[in-house]
PDB file of N, CA and C in Angstrom:
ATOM      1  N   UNK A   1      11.411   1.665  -8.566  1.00  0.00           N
ATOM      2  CA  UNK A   1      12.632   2.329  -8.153  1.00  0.00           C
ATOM      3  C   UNK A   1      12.706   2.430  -6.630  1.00  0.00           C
ATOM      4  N   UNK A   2      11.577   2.481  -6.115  1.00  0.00           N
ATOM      5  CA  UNK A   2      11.597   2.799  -4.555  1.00  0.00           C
ATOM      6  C   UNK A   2      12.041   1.776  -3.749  1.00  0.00           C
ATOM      7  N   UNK A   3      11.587   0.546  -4.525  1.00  0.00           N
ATOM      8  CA  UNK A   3      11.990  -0.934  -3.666  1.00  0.00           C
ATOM      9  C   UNK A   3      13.364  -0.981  -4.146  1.00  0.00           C
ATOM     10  N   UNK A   4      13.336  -0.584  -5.213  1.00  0.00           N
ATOM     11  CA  UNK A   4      15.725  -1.030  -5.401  1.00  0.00           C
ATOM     12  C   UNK A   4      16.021  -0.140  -4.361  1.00  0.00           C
ATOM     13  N   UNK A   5      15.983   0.914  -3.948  1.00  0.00           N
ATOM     14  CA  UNK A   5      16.707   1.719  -3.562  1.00  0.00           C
ATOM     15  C   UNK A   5      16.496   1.801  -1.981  1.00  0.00           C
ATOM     16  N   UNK A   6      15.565   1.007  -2.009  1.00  0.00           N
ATOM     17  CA  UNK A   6      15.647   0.576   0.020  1.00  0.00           C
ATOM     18  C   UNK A   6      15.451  -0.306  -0.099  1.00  0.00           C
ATOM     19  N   UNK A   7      15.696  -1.236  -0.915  1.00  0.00           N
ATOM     20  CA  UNK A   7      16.164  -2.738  -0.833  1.00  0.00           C
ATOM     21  C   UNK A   7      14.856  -3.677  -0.156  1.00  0.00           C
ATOM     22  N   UNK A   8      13.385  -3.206  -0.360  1.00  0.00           N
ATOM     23  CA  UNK A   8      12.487  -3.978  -0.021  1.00  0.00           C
ATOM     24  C   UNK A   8      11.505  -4.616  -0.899  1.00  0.00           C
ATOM     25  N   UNK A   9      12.039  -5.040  -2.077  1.00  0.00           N
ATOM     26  CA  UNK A   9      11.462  -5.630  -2.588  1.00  0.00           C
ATOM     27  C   UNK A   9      10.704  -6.845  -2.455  1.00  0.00           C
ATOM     28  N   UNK A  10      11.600  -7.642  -1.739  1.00  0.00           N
ATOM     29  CA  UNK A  10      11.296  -8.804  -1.273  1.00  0.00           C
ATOM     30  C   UNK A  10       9.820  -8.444  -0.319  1.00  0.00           C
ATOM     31  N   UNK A  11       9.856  -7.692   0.465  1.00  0.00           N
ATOM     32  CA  UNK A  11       8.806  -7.402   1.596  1.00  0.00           C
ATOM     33  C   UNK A  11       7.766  -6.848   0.457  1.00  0.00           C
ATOM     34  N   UNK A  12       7.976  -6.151  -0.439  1.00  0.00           N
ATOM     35  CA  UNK A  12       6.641  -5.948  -1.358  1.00  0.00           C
ATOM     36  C   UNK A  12       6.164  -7.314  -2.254  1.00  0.00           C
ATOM     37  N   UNK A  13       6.404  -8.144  -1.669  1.00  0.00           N
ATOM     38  CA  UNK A  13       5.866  -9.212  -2.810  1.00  0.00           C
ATOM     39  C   UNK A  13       5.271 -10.190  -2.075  1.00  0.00           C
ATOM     40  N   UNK A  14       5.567  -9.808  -0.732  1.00  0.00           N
ATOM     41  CA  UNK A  14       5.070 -10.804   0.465  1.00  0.00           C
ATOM     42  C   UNK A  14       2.820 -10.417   0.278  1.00  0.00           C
ATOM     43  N   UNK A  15       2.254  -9.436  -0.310  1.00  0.00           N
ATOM     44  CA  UNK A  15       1.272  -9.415  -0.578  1.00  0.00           C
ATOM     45  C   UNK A  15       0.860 -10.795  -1.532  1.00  0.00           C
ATOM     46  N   UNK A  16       1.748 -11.236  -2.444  1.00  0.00           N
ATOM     47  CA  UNK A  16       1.310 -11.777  -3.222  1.00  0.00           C
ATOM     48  C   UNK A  16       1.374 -13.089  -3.176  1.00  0.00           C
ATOM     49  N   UNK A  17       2.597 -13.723  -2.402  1.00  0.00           N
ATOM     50  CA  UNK A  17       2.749 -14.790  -1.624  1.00  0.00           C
ATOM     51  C   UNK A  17       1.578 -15.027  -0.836  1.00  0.00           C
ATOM     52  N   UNK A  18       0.886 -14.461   0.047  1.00  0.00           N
ATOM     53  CA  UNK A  18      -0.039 -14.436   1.011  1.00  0.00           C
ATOM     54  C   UNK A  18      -1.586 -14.280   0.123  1.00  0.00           C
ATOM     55  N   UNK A  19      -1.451 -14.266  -0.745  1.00  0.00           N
ATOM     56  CA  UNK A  19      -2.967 -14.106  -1.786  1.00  0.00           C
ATOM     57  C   UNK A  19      -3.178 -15.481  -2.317  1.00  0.00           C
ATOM     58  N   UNK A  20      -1.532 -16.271  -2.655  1.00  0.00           N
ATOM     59  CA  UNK A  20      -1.488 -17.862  -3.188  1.00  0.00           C
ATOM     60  C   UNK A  20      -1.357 -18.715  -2.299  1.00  0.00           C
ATOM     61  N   UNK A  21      -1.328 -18.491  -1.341  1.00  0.00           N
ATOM     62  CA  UNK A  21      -1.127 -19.361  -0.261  1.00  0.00           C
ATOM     63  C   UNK A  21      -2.173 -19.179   1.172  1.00  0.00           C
ATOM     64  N   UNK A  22      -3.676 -19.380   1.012  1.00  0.00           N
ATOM     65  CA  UNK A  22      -4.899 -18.731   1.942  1.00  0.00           C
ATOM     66  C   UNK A  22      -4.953 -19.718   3.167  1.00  0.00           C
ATOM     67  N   UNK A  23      -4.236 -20.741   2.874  1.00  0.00           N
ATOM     68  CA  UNK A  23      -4.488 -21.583   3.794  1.00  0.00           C
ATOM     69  C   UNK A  23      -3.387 -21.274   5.083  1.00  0.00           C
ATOM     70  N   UNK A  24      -2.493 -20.345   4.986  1.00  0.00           N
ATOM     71  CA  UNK A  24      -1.719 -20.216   6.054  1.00  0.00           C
ATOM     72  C   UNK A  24      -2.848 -19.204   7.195  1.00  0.00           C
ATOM     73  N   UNK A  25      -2.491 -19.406   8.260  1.00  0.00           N
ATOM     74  CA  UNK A  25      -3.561 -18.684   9.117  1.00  0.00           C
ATOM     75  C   UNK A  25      -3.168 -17.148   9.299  1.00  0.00           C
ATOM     76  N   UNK A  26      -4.193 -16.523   9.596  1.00  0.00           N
ATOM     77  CA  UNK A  26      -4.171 -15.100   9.704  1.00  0.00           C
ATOM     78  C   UNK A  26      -3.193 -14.438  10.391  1.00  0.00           C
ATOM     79  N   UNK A  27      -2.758 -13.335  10.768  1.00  0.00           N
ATOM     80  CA  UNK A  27      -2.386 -12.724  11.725  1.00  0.00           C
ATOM     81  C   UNK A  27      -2.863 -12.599  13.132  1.00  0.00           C
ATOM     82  N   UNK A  28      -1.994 -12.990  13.978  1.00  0.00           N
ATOM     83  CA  UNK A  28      -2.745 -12.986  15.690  1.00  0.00           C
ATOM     84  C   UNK A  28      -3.071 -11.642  15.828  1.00  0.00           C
ATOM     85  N   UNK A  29      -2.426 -10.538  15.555  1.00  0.00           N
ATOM     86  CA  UNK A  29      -2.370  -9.150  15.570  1.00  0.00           C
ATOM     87  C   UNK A  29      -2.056  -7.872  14.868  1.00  0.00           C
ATOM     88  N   UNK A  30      -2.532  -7.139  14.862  1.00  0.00           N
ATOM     89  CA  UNK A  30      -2.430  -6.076  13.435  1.00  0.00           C
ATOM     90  C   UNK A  30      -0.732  -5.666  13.507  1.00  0.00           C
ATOM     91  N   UNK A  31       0.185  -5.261  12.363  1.00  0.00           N
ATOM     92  CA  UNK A  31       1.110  -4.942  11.938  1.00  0.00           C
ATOM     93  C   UNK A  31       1.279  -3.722  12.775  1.00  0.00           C
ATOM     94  N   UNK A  32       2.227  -3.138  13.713  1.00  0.00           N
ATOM     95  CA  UNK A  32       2.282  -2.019  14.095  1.00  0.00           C
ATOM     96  C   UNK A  32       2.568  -0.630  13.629  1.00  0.00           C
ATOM     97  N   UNK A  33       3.703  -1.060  12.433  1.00  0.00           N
ATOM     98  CA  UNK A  33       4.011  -0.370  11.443  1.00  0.00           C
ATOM     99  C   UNK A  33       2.948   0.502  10.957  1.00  0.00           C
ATOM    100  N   UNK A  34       3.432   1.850  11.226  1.00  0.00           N
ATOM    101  CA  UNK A  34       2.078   2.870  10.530  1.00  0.00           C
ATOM    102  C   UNK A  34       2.210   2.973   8.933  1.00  0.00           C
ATOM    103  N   UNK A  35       1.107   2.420   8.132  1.00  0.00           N
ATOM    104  CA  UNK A  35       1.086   2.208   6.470  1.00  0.00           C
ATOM    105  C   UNK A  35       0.185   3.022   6.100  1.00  0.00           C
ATOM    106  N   UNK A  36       0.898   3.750   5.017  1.00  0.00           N
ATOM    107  CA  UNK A  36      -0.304   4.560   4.324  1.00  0.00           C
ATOM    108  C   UNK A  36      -0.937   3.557   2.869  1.00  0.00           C
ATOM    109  N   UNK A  37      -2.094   4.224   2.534  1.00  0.00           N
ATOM    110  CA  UNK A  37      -2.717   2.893   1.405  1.00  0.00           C
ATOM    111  C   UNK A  37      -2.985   3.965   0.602  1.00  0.00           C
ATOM    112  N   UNK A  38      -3.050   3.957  -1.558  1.00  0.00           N
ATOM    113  CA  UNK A  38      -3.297   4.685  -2.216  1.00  0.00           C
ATOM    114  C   UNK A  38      -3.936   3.944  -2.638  1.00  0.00           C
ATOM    115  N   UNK A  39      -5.250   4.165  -2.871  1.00  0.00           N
ATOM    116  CA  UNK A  39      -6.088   3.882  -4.072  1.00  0.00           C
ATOM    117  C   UNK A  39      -6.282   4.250  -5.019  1.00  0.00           C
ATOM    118  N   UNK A  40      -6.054   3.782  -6.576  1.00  0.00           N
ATOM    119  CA  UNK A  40      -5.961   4.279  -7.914  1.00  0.00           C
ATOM    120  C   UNK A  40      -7.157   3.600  -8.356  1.00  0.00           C
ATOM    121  N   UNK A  41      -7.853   4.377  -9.505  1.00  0.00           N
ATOM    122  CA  UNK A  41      -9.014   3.707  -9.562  1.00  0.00           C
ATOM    123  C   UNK A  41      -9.361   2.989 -10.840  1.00  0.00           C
ATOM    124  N   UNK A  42      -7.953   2.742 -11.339  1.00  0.00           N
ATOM    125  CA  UNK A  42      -7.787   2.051 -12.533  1.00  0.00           C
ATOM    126  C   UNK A  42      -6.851   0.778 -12.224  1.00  0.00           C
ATOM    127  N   UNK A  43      -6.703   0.715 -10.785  1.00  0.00           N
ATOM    128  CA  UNK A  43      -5.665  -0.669 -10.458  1.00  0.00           C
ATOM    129  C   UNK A  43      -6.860  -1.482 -10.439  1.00  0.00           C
ATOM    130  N   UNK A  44      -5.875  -2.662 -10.662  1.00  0.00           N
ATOM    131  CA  UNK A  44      -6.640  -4.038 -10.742  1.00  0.00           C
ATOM    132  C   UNK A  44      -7.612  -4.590  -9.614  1.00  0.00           C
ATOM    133  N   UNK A  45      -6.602  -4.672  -8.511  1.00  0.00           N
ATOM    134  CA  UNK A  45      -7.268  -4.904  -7.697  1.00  0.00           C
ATOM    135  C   UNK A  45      -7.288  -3.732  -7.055  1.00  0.00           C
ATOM    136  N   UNK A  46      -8.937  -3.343  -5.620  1.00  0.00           N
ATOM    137  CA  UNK A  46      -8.605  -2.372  -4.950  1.00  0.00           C
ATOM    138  C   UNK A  46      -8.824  -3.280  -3.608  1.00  0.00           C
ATOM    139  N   UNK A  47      -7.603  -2.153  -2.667  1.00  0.00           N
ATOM    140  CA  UNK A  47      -7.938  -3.054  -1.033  1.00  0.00           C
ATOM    141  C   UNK A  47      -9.535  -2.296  -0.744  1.00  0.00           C
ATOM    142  N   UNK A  48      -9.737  -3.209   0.496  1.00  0.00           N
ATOM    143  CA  UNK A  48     -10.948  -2.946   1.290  1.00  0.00           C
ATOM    144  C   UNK A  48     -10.813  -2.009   2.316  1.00  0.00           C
ATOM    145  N   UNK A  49     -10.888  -1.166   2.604  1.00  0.00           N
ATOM    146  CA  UNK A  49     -10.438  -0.672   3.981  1.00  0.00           C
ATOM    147  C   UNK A  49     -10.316  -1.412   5.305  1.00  0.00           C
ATOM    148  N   UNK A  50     -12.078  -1.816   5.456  1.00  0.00           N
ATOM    149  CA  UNK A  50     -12.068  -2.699   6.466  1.00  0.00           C
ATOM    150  C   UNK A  50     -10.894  -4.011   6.978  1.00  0.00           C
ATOM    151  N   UNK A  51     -10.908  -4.366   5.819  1.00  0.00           N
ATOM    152  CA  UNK A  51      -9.741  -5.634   5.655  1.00  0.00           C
ATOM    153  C   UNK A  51      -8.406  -5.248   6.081  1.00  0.00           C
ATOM    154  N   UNK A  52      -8.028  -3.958   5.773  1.00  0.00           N
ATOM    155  CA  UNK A  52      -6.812  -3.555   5.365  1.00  0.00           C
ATOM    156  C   UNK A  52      -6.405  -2.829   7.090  1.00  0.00           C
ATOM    157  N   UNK A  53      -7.218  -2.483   7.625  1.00  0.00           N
ATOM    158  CA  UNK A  53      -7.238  -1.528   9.078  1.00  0.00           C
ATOM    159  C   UNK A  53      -6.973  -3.271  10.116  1.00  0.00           C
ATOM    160  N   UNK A  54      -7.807  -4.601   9.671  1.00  0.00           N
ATOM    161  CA  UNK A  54      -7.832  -5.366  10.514  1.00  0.00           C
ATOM    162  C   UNK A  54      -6.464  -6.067  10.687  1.00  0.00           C
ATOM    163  N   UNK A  55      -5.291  -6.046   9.519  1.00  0.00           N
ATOM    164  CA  UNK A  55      -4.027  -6.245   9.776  1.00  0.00           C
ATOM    165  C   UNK A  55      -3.097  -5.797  10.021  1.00  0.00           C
ATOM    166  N   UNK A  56      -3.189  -4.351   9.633  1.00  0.00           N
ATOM    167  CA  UNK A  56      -2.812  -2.983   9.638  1.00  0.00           C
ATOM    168  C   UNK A  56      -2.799  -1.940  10.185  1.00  0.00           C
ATOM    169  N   UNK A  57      -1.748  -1.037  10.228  1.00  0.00           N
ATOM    170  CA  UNK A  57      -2.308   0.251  11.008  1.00  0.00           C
ATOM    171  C   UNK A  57      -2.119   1.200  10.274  1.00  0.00           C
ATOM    172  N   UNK A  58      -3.525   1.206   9.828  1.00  0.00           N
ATOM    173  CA  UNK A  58      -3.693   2.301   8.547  1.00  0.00           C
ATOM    174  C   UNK A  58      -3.588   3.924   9.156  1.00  0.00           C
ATOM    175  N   UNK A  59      -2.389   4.745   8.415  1.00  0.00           N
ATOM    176  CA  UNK A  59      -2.275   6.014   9.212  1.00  0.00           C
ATOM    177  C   UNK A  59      -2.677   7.026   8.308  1.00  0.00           C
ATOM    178  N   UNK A  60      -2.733   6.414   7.458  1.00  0.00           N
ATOM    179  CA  UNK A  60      -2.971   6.865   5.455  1.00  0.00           C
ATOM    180  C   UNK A  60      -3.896   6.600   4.396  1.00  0.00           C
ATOM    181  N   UNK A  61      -4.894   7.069   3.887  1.00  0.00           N
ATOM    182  CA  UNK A  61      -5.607   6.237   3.337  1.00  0.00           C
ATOM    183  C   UNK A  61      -5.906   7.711   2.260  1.00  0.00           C
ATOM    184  N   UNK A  62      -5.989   7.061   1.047  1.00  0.00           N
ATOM    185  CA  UNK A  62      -6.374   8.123  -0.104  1.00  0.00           C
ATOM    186  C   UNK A  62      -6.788   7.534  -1.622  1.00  0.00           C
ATOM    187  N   UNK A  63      -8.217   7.575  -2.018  1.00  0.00           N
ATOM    188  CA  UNK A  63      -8.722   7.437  -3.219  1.00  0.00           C
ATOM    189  C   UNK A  63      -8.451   8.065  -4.296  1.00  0.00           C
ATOM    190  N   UNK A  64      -8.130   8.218  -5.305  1.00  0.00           N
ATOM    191  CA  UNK A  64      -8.187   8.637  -6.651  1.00  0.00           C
ATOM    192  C   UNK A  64      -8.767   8.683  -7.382  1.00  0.00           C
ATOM    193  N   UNK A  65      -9.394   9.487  -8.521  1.00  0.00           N
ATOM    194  CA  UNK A  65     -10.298   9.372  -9.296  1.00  0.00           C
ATOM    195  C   UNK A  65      -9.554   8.860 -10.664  1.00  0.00           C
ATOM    196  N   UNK A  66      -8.428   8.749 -10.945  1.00  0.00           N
ATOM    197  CA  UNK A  66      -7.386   7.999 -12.014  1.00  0.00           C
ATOM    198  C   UNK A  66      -6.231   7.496 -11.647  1.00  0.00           C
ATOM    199  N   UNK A  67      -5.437   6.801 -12.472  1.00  0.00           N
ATOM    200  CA  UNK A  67      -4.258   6.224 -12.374  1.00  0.00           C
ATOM    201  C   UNK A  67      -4.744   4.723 -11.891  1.00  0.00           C
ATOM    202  N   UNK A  68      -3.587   3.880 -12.228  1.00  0.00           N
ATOM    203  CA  UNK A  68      -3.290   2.222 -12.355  1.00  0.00           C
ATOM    204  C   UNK A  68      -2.511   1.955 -11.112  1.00  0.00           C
ATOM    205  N   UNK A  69      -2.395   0.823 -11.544  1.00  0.00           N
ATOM    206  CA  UNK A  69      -1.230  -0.002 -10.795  1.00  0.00           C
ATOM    207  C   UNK A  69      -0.038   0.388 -11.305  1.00  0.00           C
ATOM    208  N   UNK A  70       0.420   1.280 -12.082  1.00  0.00           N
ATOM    209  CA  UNK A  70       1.463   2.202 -12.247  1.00  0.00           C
ATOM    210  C   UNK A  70       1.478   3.415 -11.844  1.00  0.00           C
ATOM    211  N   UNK A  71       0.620   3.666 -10.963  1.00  0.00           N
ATOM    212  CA  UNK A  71       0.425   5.222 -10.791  1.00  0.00           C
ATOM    213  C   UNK A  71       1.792   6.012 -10.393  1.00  0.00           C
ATOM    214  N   UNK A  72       3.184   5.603 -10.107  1.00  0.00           N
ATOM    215  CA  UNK A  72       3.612   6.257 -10.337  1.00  0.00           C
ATOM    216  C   UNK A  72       4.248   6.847 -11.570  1.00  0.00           C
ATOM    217  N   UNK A  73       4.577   6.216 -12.951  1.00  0.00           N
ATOM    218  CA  UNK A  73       4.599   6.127 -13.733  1.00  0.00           C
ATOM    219  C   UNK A  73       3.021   7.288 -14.756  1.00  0.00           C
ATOM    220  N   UNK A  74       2.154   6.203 -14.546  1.00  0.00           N
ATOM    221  CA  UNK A  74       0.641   7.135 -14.841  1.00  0.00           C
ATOM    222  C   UNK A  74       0.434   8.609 -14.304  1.00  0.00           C
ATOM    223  N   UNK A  75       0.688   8.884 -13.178  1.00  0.00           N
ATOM    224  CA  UNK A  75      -0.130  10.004 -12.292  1.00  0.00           C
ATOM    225  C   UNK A  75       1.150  10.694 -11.474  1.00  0.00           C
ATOM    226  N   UNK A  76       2.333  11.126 -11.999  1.00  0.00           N
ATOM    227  CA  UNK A  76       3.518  11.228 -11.055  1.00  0.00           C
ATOM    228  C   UNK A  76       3.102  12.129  -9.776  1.00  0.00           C
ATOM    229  N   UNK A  77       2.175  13.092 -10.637  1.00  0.00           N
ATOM    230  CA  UNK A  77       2.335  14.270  -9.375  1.00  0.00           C
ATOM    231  C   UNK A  77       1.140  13.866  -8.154  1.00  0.00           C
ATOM    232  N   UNK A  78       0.516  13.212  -8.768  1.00  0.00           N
ATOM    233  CA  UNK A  78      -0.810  12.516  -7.212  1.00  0.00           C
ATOM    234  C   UNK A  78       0.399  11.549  -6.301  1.00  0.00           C
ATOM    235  N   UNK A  79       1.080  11.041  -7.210  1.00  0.00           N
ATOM    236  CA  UNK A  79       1.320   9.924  -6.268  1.00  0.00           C
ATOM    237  C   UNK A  79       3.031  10.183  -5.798  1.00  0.00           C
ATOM    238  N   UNK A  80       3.933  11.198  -6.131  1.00  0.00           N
ATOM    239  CA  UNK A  80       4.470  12.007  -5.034  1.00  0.00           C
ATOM    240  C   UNK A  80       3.686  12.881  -3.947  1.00  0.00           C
ATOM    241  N   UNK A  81       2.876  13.492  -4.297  1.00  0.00           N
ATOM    242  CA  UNK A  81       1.785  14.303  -3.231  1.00  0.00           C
ATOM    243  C   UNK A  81       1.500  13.576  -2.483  1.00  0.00           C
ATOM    244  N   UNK A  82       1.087  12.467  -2.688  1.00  0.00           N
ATOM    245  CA  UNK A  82       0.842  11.648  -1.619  1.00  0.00           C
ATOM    246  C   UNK A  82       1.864  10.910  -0.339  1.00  0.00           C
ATOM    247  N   UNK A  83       2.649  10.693  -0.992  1.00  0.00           N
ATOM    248  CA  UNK A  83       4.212  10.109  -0.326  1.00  0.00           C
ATOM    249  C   UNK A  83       4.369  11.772   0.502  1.00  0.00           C
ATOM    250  N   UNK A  84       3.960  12.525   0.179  1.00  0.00           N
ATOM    251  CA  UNK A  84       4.855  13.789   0.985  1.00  0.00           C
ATOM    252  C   UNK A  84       3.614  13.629   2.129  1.00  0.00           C
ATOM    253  N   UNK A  85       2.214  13.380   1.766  1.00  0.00           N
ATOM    254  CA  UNK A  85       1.287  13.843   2.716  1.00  0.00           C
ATOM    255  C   UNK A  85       1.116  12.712   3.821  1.00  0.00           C
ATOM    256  N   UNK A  86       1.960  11.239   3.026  1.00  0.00           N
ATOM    257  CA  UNK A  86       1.951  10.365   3.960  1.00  0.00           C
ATOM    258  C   UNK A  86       3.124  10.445   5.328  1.00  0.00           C
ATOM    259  N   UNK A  87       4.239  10.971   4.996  1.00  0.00           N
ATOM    260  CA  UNK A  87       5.458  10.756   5.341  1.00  0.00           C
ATOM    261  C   UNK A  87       5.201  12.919   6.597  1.00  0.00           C
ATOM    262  N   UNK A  88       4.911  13.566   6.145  1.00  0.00           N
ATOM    263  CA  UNK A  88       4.537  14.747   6.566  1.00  0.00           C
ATOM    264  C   UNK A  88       4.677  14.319   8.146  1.00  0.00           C
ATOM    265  N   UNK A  89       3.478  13.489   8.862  1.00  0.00           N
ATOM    266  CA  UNK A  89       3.707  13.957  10.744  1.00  0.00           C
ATOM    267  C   UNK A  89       4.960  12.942  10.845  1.00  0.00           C
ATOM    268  N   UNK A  90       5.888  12.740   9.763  1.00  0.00           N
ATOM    269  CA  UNK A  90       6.754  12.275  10.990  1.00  0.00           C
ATOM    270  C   UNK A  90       8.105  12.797  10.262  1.00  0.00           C
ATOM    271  N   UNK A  91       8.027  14.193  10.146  1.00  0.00           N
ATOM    272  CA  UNK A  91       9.368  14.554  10.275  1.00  0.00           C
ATOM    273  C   UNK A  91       9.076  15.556  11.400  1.00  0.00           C
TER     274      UNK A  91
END
């Protein structure tokens, strides 16, 4: 629902494009964009931190002890809590 409704879907799928396609070269420089990262500990895949800080500018970072790759769906109230605790220093 979050990607219909700010229309970024397309930009959320660009992870997955970039997972099938390794041979394109890296990033010259980390993303400036401040990103928060949730870790669920029932998703499929989990990011690395390290990995994730070297493209990124991780402003957010939070583990879980449950929930999927649906966690919003799975875990509603962790994973609004989190959106509030991510989004918090910048109002």
């Amino acid at each position: 629902m979050l990607y219909w409704l700010t229309a970024t879907a397309g930009s959320s799928a660009r992870h997955y494009w970039e997972a099938f396609h390794p041979s394109r070269p890296p990033r010259a420089e980390p993303l400036e964009t401040p990103t928060g990262v949730a870790v669920f500990a029932a998703d499929l895949a989990r990011p690395v931190r390290q990995l994730a800080e070297r493209d990124h500018n991780i402003v957010h970072w939070s583990e879980f002890d449950r929930g999927g790759h649906f966690a919003a769906m799975e875990e509603p109230d962790l994973f609004a809590d989190d959106i509030r605790d991510f989004f918090q220093p910048f109002r």
